[in-house]
C-alpha atoms as a PDB file:
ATOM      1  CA  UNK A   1      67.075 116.454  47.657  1.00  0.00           C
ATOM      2  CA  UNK A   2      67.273 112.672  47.530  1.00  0.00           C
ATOM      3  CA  UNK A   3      68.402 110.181  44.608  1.00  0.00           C
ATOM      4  CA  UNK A   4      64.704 109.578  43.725  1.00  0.00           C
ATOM      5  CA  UNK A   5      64.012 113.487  43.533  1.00  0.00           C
ATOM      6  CA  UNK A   6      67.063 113.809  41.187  1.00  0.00           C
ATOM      7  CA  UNK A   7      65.990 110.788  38.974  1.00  0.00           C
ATOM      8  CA  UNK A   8      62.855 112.518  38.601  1.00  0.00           C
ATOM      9  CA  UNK A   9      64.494 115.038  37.728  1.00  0.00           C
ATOM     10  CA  UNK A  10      67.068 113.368  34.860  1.00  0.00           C
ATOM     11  CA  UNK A  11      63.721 111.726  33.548  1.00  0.00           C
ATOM     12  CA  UNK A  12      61.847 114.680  32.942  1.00  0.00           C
ATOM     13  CA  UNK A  13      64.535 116.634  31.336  1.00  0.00           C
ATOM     14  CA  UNK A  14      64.434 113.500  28.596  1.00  0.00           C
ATOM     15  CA  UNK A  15      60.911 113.511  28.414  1.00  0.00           C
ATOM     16  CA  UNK A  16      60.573 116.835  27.746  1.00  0.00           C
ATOM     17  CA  UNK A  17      63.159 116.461  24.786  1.00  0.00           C
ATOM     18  CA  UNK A  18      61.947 113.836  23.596  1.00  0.00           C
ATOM     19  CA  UNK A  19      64.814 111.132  24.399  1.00  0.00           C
ATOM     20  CA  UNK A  20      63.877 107.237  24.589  1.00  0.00           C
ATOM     21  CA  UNK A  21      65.666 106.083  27.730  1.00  0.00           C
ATOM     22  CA  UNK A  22      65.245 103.381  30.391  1.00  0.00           C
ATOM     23  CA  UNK A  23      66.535 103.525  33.799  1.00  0.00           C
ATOM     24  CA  UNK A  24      68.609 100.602  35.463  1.00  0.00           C
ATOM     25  CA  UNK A  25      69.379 100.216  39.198  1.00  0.00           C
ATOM     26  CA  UNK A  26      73.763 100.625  39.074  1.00  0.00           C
ATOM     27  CA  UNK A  27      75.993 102.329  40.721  1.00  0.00           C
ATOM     28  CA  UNK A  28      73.882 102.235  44.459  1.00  0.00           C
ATOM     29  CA  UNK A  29      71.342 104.680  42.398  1.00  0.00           C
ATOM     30  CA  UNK A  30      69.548 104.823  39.215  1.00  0.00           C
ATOM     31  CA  UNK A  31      71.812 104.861  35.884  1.00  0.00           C
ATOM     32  CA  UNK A  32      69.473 106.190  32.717  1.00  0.00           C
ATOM     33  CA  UNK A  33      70.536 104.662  29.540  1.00  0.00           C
ATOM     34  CA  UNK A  34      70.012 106.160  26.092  1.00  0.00           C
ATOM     35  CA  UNK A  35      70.634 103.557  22.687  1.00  0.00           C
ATOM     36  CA  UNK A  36      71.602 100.634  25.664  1.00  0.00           C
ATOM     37  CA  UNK A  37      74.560 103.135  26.468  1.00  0.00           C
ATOM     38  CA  UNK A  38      75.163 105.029  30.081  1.00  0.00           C
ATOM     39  CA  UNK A  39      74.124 108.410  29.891  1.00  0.00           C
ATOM     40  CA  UNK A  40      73.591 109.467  33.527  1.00  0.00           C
ATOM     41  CA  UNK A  41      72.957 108.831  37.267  1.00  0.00           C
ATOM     42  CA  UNK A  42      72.142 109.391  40.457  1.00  0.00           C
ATOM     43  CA  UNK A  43      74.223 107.242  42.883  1.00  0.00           C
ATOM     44  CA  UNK A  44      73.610 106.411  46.637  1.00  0.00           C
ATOM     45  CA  UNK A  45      75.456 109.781  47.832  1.00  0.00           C
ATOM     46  CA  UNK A  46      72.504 111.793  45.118  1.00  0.00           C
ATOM     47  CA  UNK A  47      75.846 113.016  43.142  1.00  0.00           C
ATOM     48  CA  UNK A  48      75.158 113.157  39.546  1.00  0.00           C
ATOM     49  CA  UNK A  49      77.369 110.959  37.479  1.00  0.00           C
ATOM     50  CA  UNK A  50      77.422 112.235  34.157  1.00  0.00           C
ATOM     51  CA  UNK A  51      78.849 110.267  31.459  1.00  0.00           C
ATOM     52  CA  UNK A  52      80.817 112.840  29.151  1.00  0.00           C
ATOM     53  CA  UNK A  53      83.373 113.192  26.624  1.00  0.00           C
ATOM     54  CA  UNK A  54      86.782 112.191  28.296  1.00  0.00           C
ATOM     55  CA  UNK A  55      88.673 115.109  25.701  1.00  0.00           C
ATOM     56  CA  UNK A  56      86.651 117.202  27.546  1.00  0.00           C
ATOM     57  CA  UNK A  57      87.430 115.841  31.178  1.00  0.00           C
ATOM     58  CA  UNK A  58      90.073 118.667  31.888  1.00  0.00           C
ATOM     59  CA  UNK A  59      87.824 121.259  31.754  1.00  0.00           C
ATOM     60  CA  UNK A  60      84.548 119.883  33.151  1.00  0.00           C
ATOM     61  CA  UNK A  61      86.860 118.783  36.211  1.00  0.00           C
ATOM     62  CA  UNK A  62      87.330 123.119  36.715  1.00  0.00           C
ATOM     63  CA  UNK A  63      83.866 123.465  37.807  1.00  0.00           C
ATOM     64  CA  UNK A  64      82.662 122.935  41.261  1.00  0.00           C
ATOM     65  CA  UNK A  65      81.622 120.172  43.148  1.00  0.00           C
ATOM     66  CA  UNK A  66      83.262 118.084  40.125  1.00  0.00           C
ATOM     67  CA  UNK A  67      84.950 115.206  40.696  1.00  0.00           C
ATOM     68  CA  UNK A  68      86.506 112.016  38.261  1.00  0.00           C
ATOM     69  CA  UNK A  69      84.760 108.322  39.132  1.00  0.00           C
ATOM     70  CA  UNK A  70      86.609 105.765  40.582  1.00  0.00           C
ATOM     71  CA  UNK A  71      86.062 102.328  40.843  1.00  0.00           C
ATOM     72  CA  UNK A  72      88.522  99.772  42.614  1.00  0.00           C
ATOM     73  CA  UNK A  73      91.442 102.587  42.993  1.00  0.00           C
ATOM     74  CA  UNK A  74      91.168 102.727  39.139  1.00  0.00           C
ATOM     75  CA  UNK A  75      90.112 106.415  37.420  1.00  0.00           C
ATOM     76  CA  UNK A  76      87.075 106.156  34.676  1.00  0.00           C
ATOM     77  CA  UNK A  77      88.169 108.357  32.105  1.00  0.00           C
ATOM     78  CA  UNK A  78      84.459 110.227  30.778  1.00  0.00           C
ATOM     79  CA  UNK A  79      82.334 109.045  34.065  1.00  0.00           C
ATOM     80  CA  UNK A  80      82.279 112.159  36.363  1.00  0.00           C
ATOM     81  CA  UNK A  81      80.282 112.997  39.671  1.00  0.00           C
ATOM     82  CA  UNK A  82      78.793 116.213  40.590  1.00  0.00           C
ATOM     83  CA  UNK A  83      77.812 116.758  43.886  1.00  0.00           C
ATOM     84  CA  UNK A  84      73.965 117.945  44.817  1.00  0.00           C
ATOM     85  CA  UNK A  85      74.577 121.523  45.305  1.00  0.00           C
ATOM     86  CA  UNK A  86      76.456 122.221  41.889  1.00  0.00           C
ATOM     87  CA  UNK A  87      73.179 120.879  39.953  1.00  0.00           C
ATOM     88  CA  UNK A  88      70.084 121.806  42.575  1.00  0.00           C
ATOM     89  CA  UNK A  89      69.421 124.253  39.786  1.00  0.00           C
ATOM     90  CA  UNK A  90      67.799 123.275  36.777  1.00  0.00           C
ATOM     91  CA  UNK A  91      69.555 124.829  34.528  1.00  0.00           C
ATOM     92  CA  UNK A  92      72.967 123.546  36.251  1.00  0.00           C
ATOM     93  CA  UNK A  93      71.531 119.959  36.240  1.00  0.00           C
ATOM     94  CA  UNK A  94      70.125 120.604  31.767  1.00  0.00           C
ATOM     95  CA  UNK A  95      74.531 121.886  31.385  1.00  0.00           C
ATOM     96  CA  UNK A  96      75.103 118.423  32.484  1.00  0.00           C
ATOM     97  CA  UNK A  97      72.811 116.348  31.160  1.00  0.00           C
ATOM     98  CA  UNK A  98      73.175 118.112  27.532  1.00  0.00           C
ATOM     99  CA  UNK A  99      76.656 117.273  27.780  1.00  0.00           C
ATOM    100  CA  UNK A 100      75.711 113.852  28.494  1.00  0.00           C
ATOM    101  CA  UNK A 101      73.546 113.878  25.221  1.00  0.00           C
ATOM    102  CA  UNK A 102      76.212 115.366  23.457  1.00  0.00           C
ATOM    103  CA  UNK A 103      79.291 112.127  23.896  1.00  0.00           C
ATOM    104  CA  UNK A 104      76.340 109.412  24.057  1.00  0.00           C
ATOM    105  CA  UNK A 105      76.171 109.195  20.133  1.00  0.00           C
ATOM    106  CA  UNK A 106      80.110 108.539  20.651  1.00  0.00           C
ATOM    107  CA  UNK A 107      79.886 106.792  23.628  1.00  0.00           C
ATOM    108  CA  UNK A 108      80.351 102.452  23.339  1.00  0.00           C
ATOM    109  CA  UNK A 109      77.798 100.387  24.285  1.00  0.00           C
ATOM    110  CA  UNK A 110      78.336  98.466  27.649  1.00  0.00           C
ATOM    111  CA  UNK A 111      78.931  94.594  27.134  1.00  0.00           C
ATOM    112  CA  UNK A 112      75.816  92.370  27.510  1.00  0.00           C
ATOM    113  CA  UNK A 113      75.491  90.379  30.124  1.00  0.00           C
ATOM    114  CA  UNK A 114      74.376  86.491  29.386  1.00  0.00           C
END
């Protein structure tokens, strides 16, 4: 399964529930936005980044194949990747992205750029 397959896959899953989103090249992948904020991804390595609620890090980090973001050395508190295997089932890859759904109502925007 590619990035492309798996953004298929994120886009259907809001289609089907009926959630406006647009999809943004960032990240090396494709980044889905819901309300102009982050909701998930699939990056150049097809891991899922889901974008969750950080008081719920802790926990979500227990499950396989999860792992915290980093970017420059720096942890992102609420980004988290999941590698291929550990959401190659739908129903693995809906646990995720309902999470996702779940924080992005909580979730701040991302600043503009001019």
């Amino acid at each position: 399964m590619d990035k492309t397959i798996t953004a298929a896959r994120i886009a259907n899953f809001l289609t089907i529930k009926g959630v406006s989103f647009e999809e943004k090249k960032m990240f090396g992948g494709m980044a889905f936005m819901v309300d102009d904020k982050m909701l998930a991804g699939a990056n150049r390595d097809n891991k899922l980044l889901a974008r969750v609620d950080p008081a719920e890090e802790e926990v979500l980090l227990c499950k396989n194949g999860v792992s915290q973001m980093e970017q420059a050395g720096r942890v992102m508190h609420g980004y988290l990747y999941v590698e291929p295997e550990d959401y190659e089932q739908d129903e693995d890859l809906e646990f995720w992205l309902e999470k996702c759904l779940e924080f992005n109502p909580k979730a701040k925007s991302s600043k503009k750029k001019k």
